[in-house]
PDB file of N, CA and C in Angstrom:
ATOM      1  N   UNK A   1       9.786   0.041  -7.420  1.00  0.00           N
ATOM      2  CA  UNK A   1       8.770   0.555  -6.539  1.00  0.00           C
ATOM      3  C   UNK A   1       8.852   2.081  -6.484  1.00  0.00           C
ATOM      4  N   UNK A   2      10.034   2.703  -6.861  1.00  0.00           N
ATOM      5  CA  UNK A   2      10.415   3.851  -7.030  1.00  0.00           C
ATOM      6  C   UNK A   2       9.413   4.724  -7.254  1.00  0.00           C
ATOM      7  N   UNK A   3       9.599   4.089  -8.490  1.00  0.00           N
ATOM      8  CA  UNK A   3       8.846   4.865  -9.954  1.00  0.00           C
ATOM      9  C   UNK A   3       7.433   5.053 -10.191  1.00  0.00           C
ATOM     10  N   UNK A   4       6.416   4.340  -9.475  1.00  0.00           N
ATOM     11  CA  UNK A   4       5.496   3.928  -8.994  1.00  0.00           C
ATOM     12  C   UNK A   4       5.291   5.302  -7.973  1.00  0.00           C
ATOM     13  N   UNK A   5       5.992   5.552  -6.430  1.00  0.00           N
ATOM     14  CA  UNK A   5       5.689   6.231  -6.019  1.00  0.00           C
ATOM     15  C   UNK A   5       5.662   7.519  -6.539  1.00  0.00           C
ATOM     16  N   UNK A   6       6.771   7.734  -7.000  1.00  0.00           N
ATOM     17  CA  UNK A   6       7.492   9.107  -8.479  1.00  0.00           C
ATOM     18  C   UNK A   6       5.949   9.273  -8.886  1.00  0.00           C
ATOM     19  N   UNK A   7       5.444   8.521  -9.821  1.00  0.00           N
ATOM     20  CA  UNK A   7       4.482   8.714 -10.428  1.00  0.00           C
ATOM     21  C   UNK A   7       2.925   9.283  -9.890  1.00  0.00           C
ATOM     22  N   UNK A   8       3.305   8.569  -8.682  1.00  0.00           N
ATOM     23  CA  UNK A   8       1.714   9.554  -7.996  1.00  0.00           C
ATOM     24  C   UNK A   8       1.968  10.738  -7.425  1.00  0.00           C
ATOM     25  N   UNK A   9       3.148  11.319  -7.536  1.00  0.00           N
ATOM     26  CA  UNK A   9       3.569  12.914  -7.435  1.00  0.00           C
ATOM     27  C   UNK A   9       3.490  13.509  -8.827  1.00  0.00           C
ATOM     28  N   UNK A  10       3.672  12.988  -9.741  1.00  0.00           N
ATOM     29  CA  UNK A  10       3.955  13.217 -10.687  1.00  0.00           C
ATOM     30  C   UNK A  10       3.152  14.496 -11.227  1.00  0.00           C
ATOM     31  N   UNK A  11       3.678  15.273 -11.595  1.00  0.00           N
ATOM     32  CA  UNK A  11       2.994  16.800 -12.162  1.00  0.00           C
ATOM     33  C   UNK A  11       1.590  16.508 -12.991  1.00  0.00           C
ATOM     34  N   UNK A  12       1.677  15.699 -14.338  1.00  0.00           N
ATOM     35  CA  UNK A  12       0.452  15.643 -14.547  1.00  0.00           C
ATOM     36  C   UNK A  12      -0.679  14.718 -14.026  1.00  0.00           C
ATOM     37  N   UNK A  13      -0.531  14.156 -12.894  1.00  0.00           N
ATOM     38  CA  UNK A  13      -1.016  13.574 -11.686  1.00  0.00           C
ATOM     39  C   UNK A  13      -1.773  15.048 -11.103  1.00  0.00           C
ATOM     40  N   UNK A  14      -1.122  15.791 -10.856  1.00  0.00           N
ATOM     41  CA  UNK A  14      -1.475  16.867  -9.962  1.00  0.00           C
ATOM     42  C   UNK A  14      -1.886  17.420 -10.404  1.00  0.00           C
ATOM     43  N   UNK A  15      -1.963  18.183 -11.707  1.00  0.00           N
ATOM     44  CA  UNK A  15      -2.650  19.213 -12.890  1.00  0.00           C
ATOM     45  C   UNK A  15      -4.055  18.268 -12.901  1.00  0.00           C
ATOM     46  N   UNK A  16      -4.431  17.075 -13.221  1.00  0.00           N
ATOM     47  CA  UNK A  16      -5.228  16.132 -13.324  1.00  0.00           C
ATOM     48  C   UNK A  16      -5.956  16.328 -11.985  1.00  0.00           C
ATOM     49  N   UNK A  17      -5.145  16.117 -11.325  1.00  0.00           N
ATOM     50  CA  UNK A  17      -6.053  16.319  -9.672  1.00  0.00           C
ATOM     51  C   UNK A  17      -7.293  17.679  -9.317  1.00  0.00           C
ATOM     52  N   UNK A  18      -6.034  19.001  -9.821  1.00  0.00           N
ATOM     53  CA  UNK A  18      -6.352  20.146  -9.720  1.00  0.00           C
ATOM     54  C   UNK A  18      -7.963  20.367 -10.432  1.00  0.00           C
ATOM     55  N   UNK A  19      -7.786  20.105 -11.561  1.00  0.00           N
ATOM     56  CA  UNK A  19      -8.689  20.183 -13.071  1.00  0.00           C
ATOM     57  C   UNK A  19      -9.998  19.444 -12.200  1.00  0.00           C
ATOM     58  N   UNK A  20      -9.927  18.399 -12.001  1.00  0.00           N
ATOM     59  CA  UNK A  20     -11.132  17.504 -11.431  1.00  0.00           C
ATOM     60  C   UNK A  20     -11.712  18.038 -10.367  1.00  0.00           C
ATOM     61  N   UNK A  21     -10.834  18.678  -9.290  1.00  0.00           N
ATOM     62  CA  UNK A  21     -11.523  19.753  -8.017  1.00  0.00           C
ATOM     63  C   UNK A  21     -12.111  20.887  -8.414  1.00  0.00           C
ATOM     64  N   UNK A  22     -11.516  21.485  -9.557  1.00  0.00           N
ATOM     65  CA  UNK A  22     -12.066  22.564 -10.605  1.00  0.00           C
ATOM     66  C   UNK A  22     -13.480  22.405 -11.233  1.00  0.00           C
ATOM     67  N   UNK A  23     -13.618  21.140 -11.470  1.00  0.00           N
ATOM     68  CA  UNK A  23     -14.802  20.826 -12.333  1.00  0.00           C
ATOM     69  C   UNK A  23     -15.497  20.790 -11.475  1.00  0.00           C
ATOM     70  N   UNK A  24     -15.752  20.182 -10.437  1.00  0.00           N
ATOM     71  CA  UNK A  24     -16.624  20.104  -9.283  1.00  0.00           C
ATOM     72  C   UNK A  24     -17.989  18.777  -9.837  1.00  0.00           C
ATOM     73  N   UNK A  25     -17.241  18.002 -10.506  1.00  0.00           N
ATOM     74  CA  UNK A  25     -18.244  16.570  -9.966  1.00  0.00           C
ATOM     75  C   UNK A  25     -18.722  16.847 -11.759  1.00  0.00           C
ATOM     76  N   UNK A  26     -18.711  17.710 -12.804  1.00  0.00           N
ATOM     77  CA  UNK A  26     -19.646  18.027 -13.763  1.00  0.00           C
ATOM     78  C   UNK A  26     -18.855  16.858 -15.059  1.00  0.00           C
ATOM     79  N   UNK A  27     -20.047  16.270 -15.006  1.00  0.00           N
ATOM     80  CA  UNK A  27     -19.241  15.276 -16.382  1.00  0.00           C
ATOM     81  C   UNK A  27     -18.537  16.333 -17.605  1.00  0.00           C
ATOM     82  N   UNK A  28     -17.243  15.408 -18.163  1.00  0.00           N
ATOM     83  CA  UNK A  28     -17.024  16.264 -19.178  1.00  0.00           C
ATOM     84  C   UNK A  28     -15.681  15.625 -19.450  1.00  0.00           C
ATOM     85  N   UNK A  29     -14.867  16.464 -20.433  1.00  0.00           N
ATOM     86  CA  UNK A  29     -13.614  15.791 -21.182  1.00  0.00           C
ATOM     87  C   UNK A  29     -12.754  16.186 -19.873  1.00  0.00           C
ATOM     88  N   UNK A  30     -12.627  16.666 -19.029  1.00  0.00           N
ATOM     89  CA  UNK A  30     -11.250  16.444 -17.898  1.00  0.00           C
ATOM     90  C   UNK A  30     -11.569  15.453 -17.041  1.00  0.00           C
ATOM     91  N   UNK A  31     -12.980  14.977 -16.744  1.00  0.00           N
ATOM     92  CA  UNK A  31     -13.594  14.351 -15.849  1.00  0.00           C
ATOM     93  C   UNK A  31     -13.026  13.034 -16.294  1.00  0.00           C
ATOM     94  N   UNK A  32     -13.218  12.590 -18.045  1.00  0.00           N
ATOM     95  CA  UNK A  32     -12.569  12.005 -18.407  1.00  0.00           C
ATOM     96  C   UNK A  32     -11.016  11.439 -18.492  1.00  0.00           C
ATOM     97  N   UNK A  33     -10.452  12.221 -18.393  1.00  0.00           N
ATOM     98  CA  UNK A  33      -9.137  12.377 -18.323  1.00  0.00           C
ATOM     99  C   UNK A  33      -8.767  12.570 -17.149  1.00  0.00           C
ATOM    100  N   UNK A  34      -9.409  12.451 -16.113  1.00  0.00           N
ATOM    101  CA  UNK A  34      -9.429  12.498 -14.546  1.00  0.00           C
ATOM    102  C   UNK A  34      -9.047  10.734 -14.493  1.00  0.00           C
ATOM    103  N   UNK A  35     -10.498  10.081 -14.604  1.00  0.00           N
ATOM    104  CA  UNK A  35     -10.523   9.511 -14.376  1.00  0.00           C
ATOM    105  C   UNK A  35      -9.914   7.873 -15.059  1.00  0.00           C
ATOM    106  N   UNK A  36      -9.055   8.231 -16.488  1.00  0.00           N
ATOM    107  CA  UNK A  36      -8.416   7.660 -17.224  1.00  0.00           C
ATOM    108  C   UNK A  36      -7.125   7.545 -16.552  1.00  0.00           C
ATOM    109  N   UNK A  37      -6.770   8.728 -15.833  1.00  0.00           N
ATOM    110  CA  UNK A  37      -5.824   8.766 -15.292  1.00  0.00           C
ATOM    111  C   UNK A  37      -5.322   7.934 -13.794  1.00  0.00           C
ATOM    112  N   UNK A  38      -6.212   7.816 -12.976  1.00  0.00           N
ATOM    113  CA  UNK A  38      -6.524   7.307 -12.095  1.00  0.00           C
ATOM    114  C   UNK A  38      -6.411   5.903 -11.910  1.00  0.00           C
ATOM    115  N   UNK A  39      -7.523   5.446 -13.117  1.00  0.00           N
ATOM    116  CA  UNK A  39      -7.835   3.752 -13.347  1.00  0.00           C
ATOM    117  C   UNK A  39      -5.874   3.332 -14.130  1.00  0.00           C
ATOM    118  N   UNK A  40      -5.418   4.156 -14.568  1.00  0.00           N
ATOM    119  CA  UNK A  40      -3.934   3.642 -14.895  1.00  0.00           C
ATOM    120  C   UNK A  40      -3.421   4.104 -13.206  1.00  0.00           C
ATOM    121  N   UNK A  41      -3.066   4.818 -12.817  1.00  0.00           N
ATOM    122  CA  UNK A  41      -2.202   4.300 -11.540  1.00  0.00           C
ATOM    123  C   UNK A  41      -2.911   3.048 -10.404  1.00  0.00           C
ATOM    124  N   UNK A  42      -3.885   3.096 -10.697  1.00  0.00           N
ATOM    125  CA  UNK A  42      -4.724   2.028  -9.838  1.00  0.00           C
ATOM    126  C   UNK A  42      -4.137   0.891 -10.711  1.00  0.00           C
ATOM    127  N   UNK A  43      -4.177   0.539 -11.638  1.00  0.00           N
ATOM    128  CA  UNK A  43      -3.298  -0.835 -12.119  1.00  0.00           C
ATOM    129  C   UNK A  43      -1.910  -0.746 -11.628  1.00  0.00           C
ATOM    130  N   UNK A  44      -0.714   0.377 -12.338  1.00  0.00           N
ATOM    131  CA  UNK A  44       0.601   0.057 -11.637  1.00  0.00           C
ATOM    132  C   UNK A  44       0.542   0.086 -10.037  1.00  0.00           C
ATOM    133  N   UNK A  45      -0.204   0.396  -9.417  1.00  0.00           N
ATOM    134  CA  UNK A  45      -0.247   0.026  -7.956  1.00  0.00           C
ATOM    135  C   UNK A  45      -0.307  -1.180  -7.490  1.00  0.00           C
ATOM    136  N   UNK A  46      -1.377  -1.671  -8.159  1.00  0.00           N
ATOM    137  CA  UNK A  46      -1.569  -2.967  -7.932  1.00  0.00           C
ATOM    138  C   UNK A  46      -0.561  -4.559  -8.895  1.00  0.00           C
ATOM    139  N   UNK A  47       0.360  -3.784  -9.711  1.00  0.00           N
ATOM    140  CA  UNK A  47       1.247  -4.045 -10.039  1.00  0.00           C
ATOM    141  C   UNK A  47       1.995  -4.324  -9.154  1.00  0.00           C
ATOM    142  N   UNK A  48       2.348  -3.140  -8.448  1.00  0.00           N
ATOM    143  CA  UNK A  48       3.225  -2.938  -7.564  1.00  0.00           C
ATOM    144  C   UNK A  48       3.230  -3.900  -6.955  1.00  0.00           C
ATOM    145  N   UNK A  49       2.347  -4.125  -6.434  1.00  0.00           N
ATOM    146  CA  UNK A  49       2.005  -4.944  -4.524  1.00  0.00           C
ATOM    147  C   UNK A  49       1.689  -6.364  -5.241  1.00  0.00           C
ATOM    148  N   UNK A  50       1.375  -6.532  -6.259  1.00  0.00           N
ATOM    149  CA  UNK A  50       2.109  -7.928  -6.557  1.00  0.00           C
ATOM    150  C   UNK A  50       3.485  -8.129  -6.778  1.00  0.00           C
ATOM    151  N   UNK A  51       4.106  -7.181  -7.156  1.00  0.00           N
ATOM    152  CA  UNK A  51       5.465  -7.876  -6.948  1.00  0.00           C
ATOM    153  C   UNK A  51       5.754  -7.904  -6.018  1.00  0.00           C
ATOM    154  N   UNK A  52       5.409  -7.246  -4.687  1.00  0.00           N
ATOM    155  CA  UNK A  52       6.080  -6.856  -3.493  1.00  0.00           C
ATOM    156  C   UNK A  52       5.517  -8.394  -2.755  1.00  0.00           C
ATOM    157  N   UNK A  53       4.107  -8.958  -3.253  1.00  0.00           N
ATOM    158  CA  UNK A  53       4.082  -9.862  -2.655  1.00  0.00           C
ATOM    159  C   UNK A  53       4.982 -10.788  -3.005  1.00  0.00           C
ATOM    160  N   UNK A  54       5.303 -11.242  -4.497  1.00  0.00           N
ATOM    161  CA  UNK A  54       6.325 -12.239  -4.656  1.00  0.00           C
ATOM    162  C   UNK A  54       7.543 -12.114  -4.189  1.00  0.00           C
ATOM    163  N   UNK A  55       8.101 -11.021  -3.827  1.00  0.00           N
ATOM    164  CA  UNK A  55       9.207 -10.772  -3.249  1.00  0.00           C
ATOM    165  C   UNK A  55       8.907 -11.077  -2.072  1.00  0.00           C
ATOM    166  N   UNK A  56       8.248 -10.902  -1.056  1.00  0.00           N
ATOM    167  CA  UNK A  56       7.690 -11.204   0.363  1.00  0.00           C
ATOM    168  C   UNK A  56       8.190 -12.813   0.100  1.00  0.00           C
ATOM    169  N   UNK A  57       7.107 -13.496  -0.505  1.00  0.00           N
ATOM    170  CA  UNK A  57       7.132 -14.763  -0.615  1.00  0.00           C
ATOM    171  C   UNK A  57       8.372 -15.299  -1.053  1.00  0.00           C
ATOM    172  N   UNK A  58       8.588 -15.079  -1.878  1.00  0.00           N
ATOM    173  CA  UNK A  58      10.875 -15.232  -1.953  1.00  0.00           C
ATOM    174  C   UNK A  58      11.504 -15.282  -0.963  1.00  0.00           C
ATOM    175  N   UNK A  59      11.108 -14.630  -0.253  1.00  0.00           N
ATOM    176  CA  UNK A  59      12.400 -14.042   0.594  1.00  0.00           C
ATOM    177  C   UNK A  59      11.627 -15.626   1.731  1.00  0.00           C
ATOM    178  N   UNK A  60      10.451 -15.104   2.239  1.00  0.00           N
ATOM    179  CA  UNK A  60      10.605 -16.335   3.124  1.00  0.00           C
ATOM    180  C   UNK A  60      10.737 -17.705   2.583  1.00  0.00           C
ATOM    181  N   UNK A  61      10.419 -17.840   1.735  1.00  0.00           N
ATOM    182  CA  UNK A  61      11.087 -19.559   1.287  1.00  0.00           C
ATOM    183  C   UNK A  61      12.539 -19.339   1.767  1.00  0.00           C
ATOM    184  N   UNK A  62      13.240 -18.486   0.783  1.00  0.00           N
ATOM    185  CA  UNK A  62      14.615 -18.384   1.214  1.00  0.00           C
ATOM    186  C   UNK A  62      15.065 -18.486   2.905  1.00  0.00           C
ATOM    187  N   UNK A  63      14.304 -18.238   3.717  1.00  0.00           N
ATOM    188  CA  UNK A  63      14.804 -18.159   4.560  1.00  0.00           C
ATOM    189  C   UNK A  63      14.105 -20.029   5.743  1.00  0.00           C
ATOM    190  N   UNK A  64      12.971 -20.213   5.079  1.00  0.00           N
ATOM    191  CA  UNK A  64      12.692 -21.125   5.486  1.00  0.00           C
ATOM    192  C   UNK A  64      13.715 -22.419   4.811  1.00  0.00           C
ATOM    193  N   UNK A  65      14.017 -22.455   3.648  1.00  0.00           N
ATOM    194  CA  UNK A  65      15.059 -22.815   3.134  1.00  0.00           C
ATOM    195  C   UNK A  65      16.194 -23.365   4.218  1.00  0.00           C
ATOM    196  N   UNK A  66      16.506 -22.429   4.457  1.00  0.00           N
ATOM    197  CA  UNK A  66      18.211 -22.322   5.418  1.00  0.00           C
ATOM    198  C   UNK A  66      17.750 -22.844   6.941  1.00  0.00           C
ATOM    199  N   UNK A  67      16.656 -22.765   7.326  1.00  0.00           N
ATOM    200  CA  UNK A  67      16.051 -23.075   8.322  1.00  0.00           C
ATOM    201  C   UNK A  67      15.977 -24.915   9.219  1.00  0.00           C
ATOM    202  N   UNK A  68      16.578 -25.365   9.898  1.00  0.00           N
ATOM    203  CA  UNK A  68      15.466 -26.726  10.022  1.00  0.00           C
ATOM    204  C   UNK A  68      14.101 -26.889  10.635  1.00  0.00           C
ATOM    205  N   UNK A  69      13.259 -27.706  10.538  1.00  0.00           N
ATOM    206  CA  UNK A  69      12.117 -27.567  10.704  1.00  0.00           C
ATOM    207  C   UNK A  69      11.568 -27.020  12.057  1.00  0.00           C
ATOM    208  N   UNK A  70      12.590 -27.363  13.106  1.00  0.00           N
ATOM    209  CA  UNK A  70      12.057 -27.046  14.186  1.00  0.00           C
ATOM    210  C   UNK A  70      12.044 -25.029  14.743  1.00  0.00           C
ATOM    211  N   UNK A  71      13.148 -24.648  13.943  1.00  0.00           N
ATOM    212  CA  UNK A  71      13.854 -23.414  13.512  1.00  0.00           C
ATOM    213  C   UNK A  71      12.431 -22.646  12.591  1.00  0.00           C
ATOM    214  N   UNK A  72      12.100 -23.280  12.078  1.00  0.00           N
ATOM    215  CA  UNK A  72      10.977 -22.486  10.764  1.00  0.00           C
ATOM    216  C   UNK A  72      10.051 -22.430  11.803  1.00  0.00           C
ATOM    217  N   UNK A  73       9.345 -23.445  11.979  1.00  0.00           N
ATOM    218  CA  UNK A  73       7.948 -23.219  13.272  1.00  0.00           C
ATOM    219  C   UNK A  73       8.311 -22.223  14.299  1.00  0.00           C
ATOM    220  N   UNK A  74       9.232 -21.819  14.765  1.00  0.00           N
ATOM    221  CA  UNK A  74       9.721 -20.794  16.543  1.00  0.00           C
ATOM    222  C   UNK A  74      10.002 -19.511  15.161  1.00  0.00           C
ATOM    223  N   UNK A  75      10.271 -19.516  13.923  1.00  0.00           N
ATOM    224  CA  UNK A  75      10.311 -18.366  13.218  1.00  0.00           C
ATOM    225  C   UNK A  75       8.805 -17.705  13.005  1.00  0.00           C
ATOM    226  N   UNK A  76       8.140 -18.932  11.983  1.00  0.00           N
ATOM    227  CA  UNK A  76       6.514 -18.347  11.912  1.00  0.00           C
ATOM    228  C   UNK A  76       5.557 -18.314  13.226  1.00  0.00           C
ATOM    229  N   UNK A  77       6.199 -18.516  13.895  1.00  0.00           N
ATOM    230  CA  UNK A  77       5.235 -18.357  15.298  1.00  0.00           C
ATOM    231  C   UNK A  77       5.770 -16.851  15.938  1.00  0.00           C
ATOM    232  N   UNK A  78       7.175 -16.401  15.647  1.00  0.00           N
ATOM    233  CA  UNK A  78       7.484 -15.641  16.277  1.00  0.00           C
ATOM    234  C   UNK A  78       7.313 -14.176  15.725  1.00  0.00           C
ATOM    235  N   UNK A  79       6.804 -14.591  14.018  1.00  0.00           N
ATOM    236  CA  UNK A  79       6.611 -13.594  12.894  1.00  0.00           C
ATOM    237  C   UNK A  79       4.929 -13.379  13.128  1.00  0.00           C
ATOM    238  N   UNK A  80       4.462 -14.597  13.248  1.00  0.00           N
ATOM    239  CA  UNK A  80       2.992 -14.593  13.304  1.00  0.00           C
ATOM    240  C   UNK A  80       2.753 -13.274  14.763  1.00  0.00           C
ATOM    241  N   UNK A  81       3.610 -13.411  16.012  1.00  0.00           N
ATOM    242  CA  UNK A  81       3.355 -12.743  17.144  1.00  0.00           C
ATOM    243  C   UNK A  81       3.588 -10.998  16.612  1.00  0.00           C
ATOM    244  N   UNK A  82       4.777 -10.921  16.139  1.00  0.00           N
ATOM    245  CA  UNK A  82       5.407 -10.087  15.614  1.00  0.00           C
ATOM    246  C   UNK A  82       4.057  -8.943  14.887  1.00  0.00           C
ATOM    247  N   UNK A  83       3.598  -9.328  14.378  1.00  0.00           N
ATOM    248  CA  UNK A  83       2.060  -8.752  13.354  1.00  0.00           C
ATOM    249  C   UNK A  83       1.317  -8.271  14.110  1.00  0.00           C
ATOM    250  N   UNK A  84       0.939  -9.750  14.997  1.00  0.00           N
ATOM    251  CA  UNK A  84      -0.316  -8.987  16.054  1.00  0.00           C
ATOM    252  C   UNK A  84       0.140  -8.000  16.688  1.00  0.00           C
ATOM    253  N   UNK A  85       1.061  -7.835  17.647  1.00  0.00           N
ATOM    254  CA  UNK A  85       1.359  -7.174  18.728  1.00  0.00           C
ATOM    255  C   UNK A  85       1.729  -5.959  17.697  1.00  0.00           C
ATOM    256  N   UNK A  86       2.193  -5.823  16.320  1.00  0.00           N
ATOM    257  CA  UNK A  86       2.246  -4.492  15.200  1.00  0.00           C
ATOM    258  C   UNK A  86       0.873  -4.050  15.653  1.00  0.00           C
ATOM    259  N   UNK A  87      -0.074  -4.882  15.100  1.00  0.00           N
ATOM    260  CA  UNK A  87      -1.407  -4.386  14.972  1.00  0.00           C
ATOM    261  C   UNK A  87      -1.885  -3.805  15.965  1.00  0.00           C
ATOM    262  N   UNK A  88      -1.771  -4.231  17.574  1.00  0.00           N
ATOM    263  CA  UNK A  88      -2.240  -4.014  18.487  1.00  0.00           C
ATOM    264  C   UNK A  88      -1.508  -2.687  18.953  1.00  0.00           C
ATOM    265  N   UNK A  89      -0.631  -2.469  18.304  1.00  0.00           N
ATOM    266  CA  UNK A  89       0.339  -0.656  18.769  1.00  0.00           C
ATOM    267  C   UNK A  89      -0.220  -0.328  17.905  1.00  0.00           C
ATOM    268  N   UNK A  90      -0.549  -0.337  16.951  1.00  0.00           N
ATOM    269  CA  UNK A  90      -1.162   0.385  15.634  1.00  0.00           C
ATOM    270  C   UNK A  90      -2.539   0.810  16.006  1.00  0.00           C
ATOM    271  N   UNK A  91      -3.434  -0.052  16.712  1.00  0.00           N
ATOM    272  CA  UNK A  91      -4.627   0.251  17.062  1.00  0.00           C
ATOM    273  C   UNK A  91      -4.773   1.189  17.980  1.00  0.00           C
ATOM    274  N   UNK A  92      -3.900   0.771  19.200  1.00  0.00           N
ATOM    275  CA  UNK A  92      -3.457   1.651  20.420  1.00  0.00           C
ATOM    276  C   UNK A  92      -3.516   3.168  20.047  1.00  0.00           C
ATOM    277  N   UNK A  93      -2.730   3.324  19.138  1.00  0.00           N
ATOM    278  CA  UNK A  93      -2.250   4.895  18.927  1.00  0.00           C
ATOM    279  C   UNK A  93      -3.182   5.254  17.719  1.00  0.00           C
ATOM    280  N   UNK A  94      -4.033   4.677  17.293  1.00  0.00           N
ATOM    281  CA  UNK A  94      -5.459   4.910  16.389  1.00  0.00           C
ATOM    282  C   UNK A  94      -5.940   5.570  17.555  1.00  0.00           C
ATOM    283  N   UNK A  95      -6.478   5.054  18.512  1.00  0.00           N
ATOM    284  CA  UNK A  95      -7.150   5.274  19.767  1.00  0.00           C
ATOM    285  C   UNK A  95      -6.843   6.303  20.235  1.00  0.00           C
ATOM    286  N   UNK A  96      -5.534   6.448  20.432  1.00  0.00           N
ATOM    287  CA  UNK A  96      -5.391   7.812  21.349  1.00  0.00           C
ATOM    288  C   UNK A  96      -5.157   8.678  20.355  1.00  0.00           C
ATOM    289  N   UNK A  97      -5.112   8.738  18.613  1.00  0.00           N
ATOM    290  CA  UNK A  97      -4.429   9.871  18.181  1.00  0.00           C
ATOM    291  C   UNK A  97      -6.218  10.105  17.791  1.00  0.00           C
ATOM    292  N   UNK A  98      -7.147   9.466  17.850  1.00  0.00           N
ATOM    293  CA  UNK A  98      -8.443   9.877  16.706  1.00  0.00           C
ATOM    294  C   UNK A  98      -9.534   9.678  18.188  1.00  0.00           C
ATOM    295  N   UNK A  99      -8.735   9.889  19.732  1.00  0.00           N
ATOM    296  CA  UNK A  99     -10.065  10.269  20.822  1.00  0.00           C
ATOM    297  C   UNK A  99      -9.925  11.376  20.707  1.00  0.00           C
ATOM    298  N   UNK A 100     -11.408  12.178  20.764  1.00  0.00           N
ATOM    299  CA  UNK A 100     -11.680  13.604  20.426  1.00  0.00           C
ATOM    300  C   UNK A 100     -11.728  14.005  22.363  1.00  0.00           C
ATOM    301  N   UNK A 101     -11.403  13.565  23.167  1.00  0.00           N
ATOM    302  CA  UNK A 101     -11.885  14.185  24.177  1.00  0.00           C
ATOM    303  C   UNK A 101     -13.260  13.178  25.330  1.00  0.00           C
ATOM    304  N   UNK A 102     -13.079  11.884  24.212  1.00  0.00           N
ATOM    305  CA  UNK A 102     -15.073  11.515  24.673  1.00  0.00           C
ATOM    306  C   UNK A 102     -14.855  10.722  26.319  1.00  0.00           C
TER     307      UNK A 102
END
């Protein structure tokens, strides 16, 4: 997952970036190479986050695994709560960091 992030810092990431703000929207061979560039980290990204899902999914078998049944249900119920109430601080402080004053 490293290498992945490495890579969207990556210098000719950024020269690429630069060049394309330079051009200002005008088709042409960097525009090209802008956007060649791009559609490849948009795949290893999405590389990425598939493995991250199979690893997700690993890990909870594994743990549902070791679990007995009554143990797994008070887990995914308590993981399921766990998310929302993420989401609901996450929203919270959306709210107060993006009120302009209204």
């Amino acid at each position: 997952m490293e290498r992945y992030q490495v890579a969207m810092a990556d210098r000719k990431m950024v020269e690429l970036a630069r060049l394309g703000c330079r051009v200002g929207g005008v088709e042409g061979e960097s525009t090209v190479l802008v956007e060649a560039a791009v559609k490849g980290l948009a795949t290893r990204l999405e590389k990425m986050v598939k493995a991250a899902d199979c690893v997700r999914l690993k890990t909870l078998k594994g743990i549902l695994d070791v679990l007995a049944p009554p143990q797994c249900v008070e887990f995914l119920a308590a993981a399921a709560a766990f998310q929302v109430q993420l989401r609901r601080w996450g929203n919270e402080r959306h709210n107060v960091t993006h009120s302009y004053g209204s």
